[in-house]
Protein backbone atom coordinates (compact mmCIF):
# COMPACT_ATOMS: atom_id res chain seq x y z
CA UNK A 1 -21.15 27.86 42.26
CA UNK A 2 -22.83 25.18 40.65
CA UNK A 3 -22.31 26.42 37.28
CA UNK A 4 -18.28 26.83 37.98
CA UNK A 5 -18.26 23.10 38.66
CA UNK A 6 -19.97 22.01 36.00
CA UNK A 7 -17.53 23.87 33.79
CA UNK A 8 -14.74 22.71 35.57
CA UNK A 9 -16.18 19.09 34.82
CA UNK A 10 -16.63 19.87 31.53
CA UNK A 11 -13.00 21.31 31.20
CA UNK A 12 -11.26 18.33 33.04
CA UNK A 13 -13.18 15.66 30.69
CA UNK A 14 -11.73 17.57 27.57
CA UNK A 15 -8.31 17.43 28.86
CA UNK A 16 -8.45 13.84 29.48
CA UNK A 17 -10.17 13.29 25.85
CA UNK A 18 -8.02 15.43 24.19
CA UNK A 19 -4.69 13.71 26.04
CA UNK A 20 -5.64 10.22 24.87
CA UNK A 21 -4.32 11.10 21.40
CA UNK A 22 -4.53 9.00 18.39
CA UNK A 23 -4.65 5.11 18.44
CA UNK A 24 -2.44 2.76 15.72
CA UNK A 25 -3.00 2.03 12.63
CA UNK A 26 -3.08 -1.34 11.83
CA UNK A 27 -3.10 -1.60 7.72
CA UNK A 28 -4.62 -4.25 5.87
CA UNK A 29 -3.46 -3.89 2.00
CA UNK A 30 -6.71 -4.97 -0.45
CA UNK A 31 -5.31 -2.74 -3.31
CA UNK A 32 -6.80 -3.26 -6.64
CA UNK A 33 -6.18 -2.13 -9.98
CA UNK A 34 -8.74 -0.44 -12.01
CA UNK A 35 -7.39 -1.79 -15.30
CA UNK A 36 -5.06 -3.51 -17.22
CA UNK A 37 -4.49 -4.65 -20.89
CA UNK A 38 -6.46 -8.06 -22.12
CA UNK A 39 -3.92 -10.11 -23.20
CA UNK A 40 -4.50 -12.47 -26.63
CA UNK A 41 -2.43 -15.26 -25.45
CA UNK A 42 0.60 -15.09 -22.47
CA UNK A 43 3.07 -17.23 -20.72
CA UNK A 44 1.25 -18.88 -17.59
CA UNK A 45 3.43 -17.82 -14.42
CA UNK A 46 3.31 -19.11 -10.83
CA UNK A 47 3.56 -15.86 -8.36
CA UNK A 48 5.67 -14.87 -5.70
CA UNK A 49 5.79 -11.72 -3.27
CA UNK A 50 8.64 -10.69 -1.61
CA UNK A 51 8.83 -8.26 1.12
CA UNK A 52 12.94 -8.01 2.36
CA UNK A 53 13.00 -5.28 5.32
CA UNK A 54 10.31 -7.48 7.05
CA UNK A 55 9.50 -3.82 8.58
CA UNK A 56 6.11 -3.94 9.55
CA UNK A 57 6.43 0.10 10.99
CA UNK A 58 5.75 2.23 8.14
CA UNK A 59 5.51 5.09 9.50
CA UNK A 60 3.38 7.42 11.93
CA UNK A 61 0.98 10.17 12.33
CA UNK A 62 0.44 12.38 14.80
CA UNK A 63 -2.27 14.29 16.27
CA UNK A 64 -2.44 18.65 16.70
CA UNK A 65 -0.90 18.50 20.11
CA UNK A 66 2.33 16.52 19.19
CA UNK A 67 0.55 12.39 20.33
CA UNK A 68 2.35 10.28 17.90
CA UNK A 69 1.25 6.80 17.10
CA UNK A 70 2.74 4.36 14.64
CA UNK A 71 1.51 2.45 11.38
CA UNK A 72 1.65 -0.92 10.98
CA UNK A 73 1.18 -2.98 7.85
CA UNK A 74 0.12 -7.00 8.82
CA UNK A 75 2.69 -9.53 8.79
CA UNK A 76 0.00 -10.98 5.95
CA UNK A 77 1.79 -8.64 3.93
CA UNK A 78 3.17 -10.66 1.01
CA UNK A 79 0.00 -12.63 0.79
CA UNK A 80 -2.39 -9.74 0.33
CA UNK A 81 0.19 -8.04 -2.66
CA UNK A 82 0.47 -11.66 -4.14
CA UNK A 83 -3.56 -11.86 -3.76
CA UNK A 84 -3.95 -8.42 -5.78
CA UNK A 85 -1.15 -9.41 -7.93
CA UNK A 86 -3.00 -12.99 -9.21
CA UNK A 87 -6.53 -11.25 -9.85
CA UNK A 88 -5.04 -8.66 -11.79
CA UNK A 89 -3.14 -11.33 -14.08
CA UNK A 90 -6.46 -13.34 -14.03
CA UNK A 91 -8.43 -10.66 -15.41
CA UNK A 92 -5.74 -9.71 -17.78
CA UNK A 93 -6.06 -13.19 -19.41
CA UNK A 94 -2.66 -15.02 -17.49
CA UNK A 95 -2.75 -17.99 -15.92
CA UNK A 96 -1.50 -18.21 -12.73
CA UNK A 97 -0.68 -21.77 -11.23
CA UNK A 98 1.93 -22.78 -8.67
CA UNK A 99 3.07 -25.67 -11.37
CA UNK A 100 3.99 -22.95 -14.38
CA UNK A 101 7.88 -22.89 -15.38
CA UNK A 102 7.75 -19.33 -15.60
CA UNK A 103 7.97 -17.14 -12.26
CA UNK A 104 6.81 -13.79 -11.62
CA UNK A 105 8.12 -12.26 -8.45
CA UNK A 106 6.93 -8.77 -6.96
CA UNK A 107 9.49 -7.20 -4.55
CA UNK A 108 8.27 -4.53 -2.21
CA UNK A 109 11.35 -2.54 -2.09
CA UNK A 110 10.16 0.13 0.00
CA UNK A 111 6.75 1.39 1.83
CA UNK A 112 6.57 4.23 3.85
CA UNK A 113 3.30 6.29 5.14
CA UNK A 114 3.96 9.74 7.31
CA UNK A 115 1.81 12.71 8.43
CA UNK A 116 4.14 15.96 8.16
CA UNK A 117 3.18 19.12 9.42
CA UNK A 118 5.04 22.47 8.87
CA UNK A 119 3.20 24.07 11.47
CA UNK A 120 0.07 25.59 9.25
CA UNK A 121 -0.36 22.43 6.64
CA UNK A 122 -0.69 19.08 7.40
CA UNK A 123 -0.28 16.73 4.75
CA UNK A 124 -0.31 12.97 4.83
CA UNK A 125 2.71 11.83 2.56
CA UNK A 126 3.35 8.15 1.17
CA UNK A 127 6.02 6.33 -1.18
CA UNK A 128 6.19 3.16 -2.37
CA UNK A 129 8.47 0.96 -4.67
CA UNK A 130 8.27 -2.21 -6.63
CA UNK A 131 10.04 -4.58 -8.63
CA UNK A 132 8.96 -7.37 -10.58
CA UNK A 133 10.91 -9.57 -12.63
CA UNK A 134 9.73 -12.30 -14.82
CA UNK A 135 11.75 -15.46 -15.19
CA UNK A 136 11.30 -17.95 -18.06
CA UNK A 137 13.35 -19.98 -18.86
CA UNK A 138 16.57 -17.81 -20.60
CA UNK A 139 14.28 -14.87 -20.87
CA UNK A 140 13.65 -12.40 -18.13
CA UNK A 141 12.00 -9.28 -17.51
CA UNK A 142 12.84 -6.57 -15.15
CA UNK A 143 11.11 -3.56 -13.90
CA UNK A 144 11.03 -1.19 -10.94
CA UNK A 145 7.75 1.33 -10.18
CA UNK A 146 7.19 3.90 -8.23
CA UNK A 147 4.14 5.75 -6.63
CA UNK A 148 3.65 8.53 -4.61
CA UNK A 149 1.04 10.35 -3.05
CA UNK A 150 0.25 13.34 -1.28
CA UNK A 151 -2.86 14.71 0.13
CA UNK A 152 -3.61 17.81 2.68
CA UNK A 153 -5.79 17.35 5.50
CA UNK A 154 -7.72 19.44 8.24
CA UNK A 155 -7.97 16.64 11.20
CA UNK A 156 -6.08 13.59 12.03
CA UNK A 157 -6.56 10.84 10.14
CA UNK A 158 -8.44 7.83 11.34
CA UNK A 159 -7.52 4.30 10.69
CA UNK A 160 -9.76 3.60 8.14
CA UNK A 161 -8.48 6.65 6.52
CA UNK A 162 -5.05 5.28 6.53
CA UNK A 163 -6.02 1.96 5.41
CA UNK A 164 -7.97 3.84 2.51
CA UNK A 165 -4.95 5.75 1.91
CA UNK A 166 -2.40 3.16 1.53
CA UNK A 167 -4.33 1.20 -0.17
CA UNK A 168 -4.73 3.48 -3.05
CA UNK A 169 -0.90 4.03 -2.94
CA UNK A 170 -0.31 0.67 -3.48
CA UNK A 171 -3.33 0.19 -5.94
CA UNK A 172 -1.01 3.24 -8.26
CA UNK A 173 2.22 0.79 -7.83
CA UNK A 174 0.45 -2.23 -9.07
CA UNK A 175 -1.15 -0.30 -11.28
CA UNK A 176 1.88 0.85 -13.34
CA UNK A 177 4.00 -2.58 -12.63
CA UNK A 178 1.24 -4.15 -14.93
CA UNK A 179 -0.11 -1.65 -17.45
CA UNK A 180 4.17 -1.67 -18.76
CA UNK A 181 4.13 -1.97 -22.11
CA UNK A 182 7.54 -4.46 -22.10
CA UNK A 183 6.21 -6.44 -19.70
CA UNK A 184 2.71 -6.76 -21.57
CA UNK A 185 4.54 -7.47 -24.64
CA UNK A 186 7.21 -10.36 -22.89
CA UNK A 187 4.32 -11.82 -21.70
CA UNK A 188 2.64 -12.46 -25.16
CA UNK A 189 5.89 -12.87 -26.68
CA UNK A 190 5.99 -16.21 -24.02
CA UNK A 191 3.04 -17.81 -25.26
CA UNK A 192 3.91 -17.76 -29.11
């Protein structure tokens, strides 16, 4: 008898465990890129971020049994792209300053983060697009990047997990915006 209860107990207390389901993700972006061209000389530029939908839901994931929680980026957003932005201009040689006549602007144009199951896989799936333009003076620069990533899992991703996720999404976007040859070369071009 005793050993039916205990079982019972034991049963009852994984239910309730099990029921909880995941908890949200709450994403702060620190993406980084690995490298980028040394520049000889550029045009100093003052930086800008931009982020239009002012959707801070990207998405959500969503545990074995069907629990589905969302993702959130911060509403710090624009300040942690324009953070990753200026150190990887600083270590490519530009000078960033909020006084230069030239103005770099990164647009997030879209940012989405999703856990899709077809019943057997589980993958976690994320897109995200940029833009940056260059203004200076009458000469501009546009361009528009694009990452994706996909990556099978077993269990549910955690919230660091996320975080690590989209953070290496992003990290590819940036990571293409500034290793472009035309914009490398419009930025030298500036300086002469």
């Amino acid at each position: 008898m005793r050993l039916v209860s205990l079982i019972a107990v034991v049963f009852f207390a994984s239910l309730l465990t099990g029921c909880s389901g995941p908890s949200p993700h709450r994403i702060n972006l620190s993406p980084e890129v690995v490298s980028a061209p040394r520049l000889p000389q550029s045009v100093p530029v003052r930086v800008d971020v931009n982020y239009p939908s002012l959707q801070l839901k990207i998405g959500t994931v969503a545990d074995r049994l069907g629990n589905e929680v969302p993702v959130w980026v911060t509403d710090n957003i624009r300040n942690e792209i324009q953070r990753a932005a200026t150190q990887t201009l600083n270590r490519m040689g530009v000078v960033t300053t909020s006084n230069a006549n030239a103005q770099l602007t990164l647009t997030i144009d879209h940012l989405s983060y999703n856990l899709r199951s077809d019943g057997i896989r589980r993958e976690l799936v994320g897109n995200m697009r940029v833009s940056m333009q260059v203004i200076d003076g009458n000469r501009r620069y546009n361009g528009r990047f694009e990452s994706n990533r996909r990556e099978e899992i077993v269990i549910t991703p955690t919230e660091s997990r996320s975080i690590e996720f989209i953070n290496a999404l992003a990290s590819d976007a940036l990571f293409e915006a500034f290793n472009d040859p035309e914009f490398t070369r419009f930025m030298i071009a500036g300086a002469r």
